[in-house]
Every structure is written in structure tokens, then in C-alpha cells.
N, C-alpha and C. Protein backbone atom coordinates (compact mmCIF):
# COMPACT_ATOMS: atom_id res chain seq x y z
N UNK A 1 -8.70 7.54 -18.49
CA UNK A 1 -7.98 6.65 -17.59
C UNK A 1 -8.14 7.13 -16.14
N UNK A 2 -8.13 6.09 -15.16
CA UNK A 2 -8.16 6.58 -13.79
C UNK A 2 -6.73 6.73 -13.17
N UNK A 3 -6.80 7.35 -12.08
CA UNK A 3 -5.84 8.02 -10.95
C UNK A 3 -6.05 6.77 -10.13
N UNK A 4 -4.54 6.68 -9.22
CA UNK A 4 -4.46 5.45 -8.23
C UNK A 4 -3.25 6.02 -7.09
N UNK A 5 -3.82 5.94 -6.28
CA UNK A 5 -2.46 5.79 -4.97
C UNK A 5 -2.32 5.23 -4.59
N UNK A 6 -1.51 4.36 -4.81
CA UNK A 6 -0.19 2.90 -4.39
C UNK A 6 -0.05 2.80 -3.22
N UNK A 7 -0.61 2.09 -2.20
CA UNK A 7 0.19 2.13 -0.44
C UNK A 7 0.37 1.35 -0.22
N UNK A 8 1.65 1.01 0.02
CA UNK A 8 1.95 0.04 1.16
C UNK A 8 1.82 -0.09 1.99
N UNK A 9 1.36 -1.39 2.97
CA UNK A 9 0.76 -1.57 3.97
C UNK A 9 1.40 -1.51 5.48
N UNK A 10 2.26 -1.87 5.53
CA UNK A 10 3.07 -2.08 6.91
C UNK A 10 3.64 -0.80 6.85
N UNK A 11 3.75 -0.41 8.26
CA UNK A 11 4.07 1.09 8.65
C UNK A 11 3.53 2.24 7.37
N UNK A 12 2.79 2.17 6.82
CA UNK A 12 2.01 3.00 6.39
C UNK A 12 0.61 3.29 6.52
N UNK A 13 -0.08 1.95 6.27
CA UNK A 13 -1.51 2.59 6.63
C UNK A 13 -1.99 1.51 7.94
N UNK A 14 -1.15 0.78 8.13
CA UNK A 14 -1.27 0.01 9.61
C UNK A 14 0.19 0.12 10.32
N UNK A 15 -0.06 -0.65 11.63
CA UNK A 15 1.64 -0.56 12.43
C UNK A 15 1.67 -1.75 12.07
N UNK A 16 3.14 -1.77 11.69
CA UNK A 16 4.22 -2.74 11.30
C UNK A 16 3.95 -4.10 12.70
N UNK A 17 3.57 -4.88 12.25
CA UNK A 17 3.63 -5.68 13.83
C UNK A 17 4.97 -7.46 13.69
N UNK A 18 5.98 -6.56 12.41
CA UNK A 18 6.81 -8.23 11.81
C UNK A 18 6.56 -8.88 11.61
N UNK A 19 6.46 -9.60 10.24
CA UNK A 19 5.49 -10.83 10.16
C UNK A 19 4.48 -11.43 11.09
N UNK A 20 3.60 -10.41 10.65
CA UNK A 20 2.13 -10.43 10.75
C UNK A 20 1.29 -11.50 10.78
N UNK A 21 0.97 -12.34 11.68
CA UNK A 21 0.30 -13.92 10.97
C UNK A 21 -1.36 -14.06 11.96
N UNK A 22 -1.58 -13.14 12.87
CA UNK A 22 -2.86 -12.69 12.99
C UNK A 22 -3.76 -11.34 12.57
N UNK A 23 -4.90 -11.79 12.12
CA UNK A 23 -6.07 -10.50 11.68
C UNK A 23 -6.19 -9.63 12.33
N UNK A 24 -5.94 -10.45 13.92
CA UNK A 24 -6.60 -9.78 15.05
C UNK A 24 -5.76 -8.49 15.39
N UNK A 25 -4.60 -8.86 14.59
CA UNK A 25 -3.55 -7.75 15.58
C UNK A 25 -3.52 -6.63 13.96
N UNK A 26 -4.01 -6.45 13.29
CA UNK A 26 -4.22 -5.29 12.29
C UNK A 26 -4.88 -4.50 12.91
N UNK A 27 -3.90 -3.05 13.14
CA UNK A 27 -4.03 -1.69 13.90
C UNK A 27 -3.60 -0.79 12.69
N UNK A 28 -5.08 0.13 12.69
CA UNK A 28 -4.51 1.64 11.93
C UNK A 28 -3.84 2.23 12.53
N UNK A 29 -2.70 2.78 11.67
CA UNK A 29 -1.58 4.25 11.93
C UNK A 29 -2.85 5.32 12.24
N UNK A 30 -2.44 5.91 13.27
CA UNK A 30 -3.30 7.49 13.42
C UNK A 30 -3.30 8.26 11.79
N UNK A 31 -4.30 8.46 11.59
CA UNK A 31 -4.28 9.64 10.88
C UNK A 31 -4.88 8.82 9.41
N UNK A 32 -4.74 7.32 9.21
CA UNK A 32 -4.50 6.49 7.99
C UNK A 32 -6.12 6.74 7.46
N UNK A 33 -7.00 6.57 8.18
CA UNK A 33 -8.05 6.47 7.81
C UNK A 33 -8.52 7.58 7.60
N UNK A 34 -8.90 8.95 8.04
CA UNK A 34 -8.80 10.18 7.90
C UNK A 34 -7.93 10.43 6.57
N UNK A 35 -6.82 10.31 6.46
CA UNK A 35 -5.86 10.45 5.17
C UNK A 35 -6.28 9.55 3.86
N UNK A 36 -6.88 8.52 3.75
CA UNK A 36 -7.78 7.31 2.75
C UNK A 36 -8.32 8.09 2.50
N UNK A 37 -9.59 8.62 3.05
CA UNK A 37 -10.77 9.12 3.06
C UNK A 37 -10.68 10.40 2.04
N UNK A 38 -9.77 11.29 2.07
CA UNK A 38 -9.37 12.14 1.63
C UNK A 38 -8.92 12.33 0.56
N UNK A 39 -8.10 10.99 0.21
CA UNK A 39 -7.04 10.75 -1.25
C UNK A 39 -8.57 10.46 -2.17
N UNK A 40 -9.13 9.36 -1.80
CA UNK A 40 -10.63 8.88 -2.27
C UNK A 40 -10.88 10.10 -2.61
N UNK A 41 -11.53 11.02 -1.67
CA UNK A 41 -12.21 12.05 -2.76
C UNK A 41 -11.46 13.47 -3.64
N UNK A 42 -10.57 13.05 -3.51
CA UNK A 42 -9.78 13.56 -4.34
C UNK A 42 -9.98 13.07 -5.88
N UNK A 43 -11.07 11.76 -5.94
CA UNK A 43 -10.54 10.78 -7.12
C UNK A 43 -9.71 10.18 -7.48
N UNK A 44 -8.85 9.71 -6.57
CA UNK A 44 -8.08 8.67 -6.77
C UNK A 44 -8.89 7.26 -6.31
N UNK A 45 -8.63 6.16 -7.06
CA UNK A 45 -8.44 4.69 -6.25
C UNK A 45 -7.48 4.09 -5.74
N UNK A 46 -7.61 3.68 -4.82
CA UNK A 46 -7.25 3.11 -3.62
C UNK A 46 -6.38 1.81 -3.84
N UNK A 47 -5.09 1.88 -4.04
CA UNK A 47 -4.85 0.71 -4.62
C UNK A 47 -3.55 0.10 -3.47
N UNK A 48 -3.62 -1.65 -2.10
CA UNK A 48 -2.54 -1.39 -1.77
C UNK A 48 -1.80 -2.44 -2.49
N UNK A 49 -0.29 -2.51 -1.78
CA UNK A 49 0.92 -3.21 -2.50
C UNK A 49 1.89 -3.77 -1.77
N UNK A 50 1.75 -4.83 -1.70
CA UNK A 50 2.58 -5.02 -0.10
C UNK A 50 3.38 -6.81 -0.05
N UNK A 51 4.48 -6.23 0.48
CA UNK A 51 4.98 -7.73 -0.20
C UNK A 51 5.26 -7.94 1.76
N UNK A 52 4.50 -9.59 1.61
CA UNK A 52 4.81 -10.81 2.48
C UNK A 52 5.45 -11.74 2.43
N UNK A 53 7.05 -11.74 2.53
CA UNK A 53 7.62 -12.89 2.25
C UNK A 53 7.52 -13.70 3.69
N UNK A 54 6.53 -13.21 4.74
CA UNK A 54 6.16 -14.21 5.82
C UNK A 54 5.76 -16.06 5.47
N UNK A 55 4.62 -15.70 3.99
CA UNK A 55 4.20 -16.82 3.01
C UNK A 55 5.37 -17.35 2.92
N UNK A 56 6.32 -16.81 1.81
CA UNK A 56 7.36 -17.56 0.91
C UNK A 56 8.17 -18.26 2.78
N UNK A 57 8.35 -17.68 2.86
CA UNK A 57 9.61 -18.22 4.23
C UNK A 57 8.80 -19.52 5.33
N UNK A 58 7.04 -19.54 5.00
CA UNK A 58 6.73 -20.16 5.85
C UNK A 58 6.04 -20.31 7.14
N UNK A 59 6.27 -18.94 7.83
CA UNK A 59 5.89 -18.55 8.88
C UNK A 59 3.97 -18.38 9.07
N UNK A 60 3.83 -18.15 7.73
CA UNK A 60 1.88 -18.47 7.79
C UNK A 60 1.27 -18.22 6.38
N UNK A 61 0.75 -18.81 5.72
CA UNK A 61 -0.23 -19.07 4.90
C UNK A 61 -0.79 -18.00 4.21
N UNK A 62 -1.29 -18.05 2.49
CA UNK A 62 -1.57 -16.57 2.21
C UNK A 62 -2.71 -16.35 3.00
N UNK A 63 -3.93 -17.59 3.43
CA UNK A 63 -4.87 -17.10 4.13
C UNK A 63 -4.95 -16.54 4.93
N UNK A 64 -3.62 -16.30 5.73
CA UNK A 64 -3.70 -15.16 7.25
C UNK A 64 -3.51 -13.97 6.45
N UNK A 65 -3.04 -13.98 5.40
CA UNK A 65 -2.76 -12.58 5.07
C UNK A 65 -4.15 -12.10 4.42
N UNK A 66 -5.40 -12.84 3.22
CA UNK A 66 -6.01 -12.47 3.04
C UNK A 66 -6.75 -12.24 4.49
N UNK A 67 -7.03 -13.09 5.34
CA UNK A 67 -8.02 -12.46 6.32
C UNK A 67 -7.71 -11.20 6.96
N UNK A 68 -6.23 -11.06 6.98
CA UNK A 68 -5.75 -9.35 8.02
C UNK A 68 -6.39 -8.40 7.01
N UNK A 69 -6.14 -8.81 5.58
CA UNK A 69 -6.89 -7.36 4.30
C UNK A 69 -8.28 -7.41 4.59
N UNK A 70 -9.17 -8.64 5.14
CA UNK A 70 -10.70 -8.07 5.24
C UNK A 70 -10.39 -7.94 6.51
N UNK A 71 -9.89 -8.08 7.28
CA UNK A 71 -10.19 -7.15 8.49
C UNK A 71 -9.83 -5.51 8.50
N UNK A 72 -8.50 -5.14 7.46
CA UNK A 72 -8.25 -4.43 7.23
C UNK A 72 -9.28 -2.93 6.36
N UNK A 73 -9.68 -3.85 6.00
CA UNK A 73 -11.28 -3.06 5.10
C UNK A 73 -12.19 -2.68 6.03
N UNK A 74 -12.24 -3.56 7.11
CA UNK A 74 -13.74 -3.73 7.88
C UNK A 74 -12.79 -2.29 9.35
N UNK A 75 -11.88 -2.37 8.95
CA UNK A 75 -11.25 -1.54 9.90
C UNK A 75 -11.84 0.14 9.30
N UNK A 76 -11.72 0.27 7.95
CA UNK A 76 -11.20 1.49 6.98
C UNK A 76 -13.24 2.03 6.53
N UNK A 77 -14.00 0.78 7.02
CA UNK A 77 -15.29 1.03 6.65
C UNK A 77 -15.78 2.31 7.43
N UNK A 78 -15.74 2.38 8.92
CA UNK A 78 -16.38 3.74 9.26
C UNK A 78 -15.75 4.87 8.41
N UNK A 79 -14.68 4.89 7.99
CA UNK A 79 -14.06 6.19 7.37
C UNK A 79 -14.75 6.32 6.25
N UNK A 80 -15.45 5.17 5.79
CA UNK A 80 -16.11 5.55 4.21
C UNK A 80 -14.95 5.31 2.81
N UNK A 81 -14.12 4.33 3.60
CA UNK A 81 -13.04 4.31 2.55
C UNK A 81 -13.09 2.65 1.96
N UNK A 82 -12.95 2.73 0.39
CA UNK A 82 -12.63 1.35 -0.06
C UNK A 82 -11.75 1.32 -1.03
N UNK A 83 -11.42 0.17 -0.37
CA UNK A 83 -10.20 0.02 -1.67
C UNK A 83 -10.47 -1.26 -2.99
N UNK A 84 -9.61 -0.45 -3.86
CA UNK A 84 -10.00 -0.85 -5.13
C UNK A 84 -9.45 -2.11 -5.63
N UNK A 85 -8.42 -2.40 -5.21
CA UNK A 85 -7.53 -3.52 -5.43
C UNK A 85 -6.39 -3.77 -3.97
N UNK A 86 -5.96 -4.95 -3.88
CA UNK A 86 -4.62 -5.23 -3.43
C UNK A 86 -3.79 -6.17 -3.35
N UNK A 87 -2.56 -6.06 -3.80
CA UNK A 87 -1.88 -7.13 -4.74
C UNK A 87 -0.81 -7.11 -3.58
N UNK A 88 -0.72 -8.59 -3.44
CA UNK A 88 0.08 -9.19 -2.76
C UNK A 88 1.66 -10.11 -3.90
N UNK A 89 2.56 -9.57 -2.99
CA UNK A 89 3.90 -10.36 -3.03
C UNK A 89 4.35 -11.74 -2.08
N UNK A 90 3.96 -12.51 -2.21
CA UNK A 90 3.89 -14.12 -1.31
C UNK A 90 5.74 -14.34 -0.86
N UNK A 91 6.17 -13.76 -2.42
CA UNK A 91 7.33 -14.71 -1.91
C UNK A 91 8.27 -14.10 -1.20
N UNK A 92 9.57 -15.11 -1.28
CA UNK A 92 10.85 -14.10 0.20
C UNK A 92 11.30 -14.08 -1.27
N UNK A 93 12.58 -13.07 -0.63
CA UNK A 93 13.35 -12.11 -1.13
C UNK A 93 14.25 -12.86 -2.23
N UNK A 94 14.28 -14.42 -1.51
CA UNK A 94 15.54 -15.03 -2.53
C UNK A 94 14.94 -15.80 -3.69
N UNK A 95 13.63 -15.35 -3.62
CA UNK A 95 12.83 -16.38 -4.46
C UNK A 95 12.76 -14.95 -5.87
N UNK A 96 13.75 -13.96 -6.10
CA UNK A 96 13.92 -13.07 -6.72
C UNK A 96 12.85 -13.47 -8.06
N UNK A 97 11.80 -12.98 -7.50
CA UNK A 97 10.39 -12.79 -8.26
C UNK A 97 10.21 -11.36 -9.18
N UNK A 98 9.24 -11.44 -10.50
CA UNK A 98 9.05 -10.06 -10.84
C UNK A 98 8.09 -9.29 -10.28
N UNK A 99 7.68 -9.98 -8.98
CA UNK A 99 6.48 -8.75 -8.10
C UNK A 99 7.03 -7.95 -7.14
N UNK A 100 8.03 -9.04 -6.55
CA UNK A 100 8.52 -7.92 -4.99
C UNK A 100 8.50 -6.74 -5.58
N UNK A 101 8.73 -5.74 -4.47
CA UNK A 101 8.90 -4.44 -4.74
C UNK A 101 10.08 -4.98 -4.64
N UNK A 102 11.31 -3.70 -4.64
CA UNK A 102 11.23 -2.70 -5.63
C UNK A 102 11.06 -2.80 -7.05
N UNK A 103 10.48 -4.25 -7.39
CA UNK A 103 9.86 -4.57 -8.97
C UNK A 103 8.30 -3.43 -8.47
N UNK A 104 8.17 -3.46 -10.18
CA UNK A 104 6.99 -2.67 -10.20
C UNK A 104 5.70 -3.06 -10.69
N UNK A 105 5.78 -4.69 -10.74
CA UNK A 105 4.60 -5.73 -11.58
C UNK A 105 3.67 -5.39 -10.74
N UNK A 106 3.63 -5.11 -9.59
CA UNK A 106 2.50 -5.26 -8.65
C UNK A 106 1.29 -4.23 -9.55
N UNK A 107 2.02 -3.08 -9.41
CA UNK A 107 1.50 -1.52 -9.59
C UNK A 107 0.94 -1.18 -11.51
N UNK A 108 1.74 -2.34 -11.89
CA UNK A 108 1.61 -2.57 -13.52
C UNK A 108 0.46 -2.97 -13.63
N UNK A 109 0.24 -4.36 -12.90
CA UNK A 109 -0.65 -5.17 -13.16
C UNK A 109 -2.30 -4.62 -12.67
N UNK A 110 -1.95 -3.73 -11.55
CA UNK A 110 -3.22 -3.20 -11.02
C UNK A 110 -3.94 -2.00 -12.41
N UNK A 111 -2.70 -1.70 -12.93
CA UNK A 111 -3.09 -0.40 -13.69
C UNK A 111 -3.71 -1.11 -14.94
N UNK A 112 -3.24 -2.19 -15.78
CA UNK A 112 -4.07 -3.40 -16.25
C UNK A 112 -5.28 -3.27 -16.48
N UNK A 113 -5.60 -3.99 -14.99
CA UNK A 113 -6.75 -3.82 -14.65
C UNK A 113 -7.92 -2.82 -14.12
N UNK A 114 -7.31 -2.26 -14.12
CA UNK A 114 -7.82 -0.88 -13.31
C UNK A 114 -7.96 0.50 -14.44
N UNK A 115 -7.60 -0.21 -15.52
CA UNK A 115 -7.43 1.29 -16.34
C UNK A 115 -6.72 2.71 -16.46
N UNK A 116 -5.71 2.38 -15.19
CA UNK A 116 -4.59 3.70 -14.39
C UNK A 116 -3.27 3.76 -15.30
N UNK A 117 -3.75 5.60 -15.73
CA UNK A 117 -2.39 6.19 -15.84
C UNK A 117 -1.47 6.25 -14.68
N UNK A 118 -0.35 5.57 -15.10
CA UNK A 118 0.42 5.41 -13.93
C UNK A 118 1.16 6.99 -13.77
N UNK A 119 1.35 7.68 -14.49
CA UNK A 119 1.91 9.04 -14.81
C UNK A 119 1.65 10.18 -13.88
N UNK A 120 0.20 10.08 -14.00
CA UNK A 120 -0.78 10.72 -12.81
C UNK A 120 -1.34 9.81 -11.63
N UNK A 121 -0.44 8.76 -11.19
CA UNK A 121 -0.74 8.28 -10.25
C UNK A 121 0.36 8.62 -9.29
N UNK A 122 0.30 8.39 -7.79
CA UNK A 122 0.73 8.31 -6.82
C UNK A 122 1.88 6.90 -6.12
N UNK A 123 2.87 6.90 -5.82
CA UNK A 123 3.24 5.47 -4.57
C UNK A 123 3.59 5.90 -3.44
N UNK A 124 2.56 5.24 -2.22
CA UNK A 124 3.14 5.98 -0.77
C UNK A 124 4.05 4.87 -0.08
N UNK A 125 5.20 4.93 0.74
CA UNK A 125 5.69 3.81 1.29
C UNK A 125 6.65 4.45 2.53
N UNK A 126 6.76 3.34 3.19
CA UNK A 126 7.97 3.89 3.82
C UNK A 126 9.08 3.51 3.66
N UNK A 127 9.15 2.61 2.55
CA UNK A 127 10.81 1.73 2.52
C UNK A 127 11.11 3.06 1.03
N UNK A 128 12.44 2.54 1.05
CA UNK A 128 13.25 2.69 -0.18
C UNK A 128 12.53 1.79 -1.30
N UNK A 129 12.40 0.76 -1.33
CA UNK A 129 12.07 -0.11 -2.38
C UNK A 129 10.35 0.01 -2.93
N UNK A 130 9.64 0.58 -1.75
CA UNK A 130 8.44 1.34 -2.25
C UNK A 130 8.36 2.51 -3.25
N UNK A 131 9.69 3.61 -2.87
CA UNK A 131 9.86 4.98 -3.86
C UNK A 131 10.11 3.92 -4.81
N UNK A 132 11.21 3.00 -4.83
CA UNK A 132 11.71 2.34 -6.58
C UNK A 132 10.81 1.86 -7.11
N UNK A 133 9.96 1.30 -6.48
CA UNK A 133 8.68 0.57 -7.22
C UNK A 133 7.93 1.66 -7.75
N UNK A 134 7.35 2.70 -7.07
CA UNK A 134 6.82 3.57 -7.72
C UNK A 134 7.14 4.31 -8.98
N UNK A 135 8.91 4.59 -8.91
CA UNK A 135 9.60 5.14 -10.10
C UNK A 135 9.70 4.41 -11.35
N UNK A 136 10.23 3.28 -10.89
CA UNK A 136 10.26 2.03 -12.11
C UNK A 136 8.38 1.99 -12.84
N UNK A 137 7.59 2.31 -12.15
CA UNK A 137 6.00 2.24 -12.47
C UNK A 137 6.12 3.49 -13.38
N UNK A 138 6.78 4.91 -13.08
CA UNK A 138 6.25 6.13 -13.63
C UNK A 138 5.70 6.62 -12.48
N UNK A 139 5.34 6.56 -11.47
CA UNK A 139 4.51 7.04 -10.94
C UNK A 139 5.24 8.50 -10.12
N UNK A 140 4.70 9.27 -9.54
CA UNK A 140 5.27 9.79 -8.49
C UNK A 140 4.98 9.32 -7.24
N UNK A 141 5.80 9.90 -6.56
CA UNK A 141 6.49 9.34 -4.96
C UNK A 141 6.31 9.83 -3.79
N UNK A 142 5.68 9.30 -2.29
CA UNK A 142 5.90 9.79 -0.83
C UNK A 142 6.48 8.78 -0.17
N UNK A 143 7.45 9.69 0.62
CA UNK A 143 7.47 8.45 1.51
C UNK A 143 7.05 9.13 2.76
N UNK A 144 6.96 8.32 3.69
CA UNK A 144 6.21 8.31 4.60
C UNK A 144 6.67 7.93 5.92
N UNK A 145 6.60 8.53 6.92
CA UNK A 145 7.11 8.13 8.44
C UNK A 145 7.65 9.03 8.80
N UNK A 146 9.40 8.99 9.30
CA UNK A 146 9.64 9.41 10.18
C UNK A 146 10.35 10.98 9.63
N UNK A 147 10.56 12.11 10.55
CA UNK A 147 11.13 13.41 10.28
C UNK A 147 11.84 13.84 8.99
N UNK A 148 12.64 12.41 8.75
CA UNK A 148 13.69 12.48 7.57
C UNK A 148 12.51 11.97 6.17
N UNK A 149 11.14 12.18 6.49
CA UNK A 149 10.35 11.69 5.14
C UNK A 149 9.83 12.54 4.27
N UNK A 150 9.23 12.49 3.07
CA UNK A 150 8.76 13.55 2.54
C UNK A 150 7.19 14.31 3.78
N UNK A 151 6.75 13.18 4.22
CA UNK A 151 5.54 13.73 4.82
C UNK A 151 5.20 12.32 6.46
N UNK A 152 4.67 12.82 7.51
CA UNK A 152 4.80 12.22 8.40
C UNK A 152 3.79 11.00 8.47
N UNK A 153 2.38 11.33 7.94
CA UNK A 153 1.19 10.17 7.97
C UNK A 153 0.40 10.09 6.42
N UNK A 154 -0.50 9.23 6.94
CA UNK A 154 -1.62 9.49 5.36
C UNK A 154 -2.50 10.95 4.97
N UNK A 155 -2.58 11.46 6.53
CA UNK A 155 -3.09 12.88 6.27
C UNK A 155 -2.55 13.73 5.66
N UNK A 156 -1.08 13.80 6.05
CA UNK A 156 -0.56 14.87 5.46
C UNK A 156 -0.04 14.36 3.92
N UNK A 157 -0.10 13.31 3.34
CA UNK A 157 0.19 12.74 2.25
C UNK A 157 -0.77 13.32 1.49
N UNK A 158 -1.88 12.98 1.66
CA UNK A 158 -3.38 13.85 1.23
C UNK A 158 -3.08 15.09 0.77
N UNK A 159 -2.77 15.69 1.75
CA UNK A 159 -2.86 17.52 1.62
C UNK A 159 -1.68 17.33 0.92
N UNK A 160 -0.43 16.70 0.35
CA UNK A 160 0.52 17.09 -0.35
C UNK A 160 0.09 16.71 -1.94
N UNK A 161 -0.79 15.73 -1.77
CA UNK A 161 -1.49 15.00 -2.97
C UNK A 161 -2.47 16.46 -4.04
N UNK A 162 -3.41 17.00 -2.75
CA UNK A 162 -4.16 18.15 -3.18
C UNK A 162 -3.27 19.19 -3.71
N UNK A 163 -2.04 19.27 -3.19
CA UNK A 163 -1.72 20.41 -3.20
C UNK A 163 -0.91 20.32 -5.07
């Protein structure tokens, strides 16, 4: 079975820019691509998880969101990094779906397909409902961001991953 590290997208491996409804404005976090690059050869795949209830509420179309993920790739290409999957959550919050996070269908369904022990897999996030998603999966847990986190970026997520 393969290894997978779970990331969520907003304020983790890009800046959070609030419902997001242009490509153009997908910016890597310092350190995100450098830190990919790293988990990758570690042998893990690359798996992200990221819920848009921008869709469900209206505000823009899943197609803005697929185009920000290939821009998002085409961002992550000089680093030599690809990702393996990424499963989107469309709906809002009240549309109490079994994908949102802190559900863990997202991370289920990738492992599905993907052939991943979730046991020996990874979830990086910065919310609360990212660690639950990961736990409810089996997986183990980072979170990510600020002083009060387990670890500050994707780099140092890496080196906690190796370690």
C-alpha cells in the first residue's frame, strides 16, 4: 500500500485569499514548494483536500476552482512536485454533506483509489476540522501556521514527517 499526505489548500500550501474565484490570484506560502518537494521524496503522494463552499453558496463555479488547481500545479512544477489527486468539497456548510471536512470521505475516497494506508499516512491543515478529518481517516496529524501550531510551514512539516 502507498503513503499519502493530506493538505489542505488555503493557508497551507497557498495564501488564503477568501473565497477565491480567480486563478490568477493563487500565491504559494513561502517555503510550500520546497516543503512538497521534500514530503514527495520521502515517498509519500501528494494528495490535496480542500473544501469550497464558495461553489455551494454561489459566489463562483467549480470551474474557477478547477482552473486555480491547474494553475496551482503549473505553480508547484519548477519544484518538481506533483500531485497525485485532489478532492474537492463544492458544498456550504449547511448543505451538511459526507465530504466537508471535518468528514473524512474526502481522504477515504482518495485512499480508494490510490491504494493508501491511511495509518501511515499524514493530514496537514491549518483549521481544527482538518486535524478531525485526518483523525476520523486514522491518519496522523500537523497543523500548520501560526506559533501556537505543531509546525510553522510545509518545510518544517517535512523535516517533522522525516523525523
Amino acid at each position: 500500500m502507498n503513503r499519502a499526505v493530506f493538505l489542505d489548500r488555503d493557508n497551507t500550501i497557498i495564501v488564503d485569499k477568501h473565497y477565491l474565484a480567480d486563478a490568477d490570484g493563487v500565491e504559494l506560502l513561502p517555503h510550500a514548494g520546497a516543503g512538497l518537494r521534500r514530503i514527495q521524496e520521502l515517498g509519500f503522494l501528494l494528495v490535496v483536500v480542500t473544501n469550497q463552499s464558495g461553489v455551494g453558496r454561489g459566489y463562483f463555479e467549480i470551474a474557477a476552482v478547477d482552473a486555480q488547481h491547474e494553475r496551482l500545479r503549473s505553480l508547484l512544477e519548477p519544484y518538481g512536485v506533483q500531485l497525485d489527486a485532489i478532492k474537492v468539497c463544492p458544498h456550504a456548510p449547511e448543505d451538511r454533506c459526507a465530504c466537508r471536512k471535518p468528514q473524512p470521505a474526502m481522504l477515504q475516497e482518495a485512499a480508494d483509489e490510490l491504494n493508501l494506508d491511511l495509518a501511515a499516512s499524514f493530514m496537514i491543515g491549518d483549521k481544527p476540522s482538518d486535524i478531525e478529518a485526518g483523525h476520523a481517516a486514522g491518519c496522523r496529524t500537523i497543523l500548520i501556521g501560526n506559533t501556537e501550531c505543531t509546525t510553522a510551514d510545509l518545510l518544517q512539516a517535512a523535516e517533522l514527517i522525516e523525523r
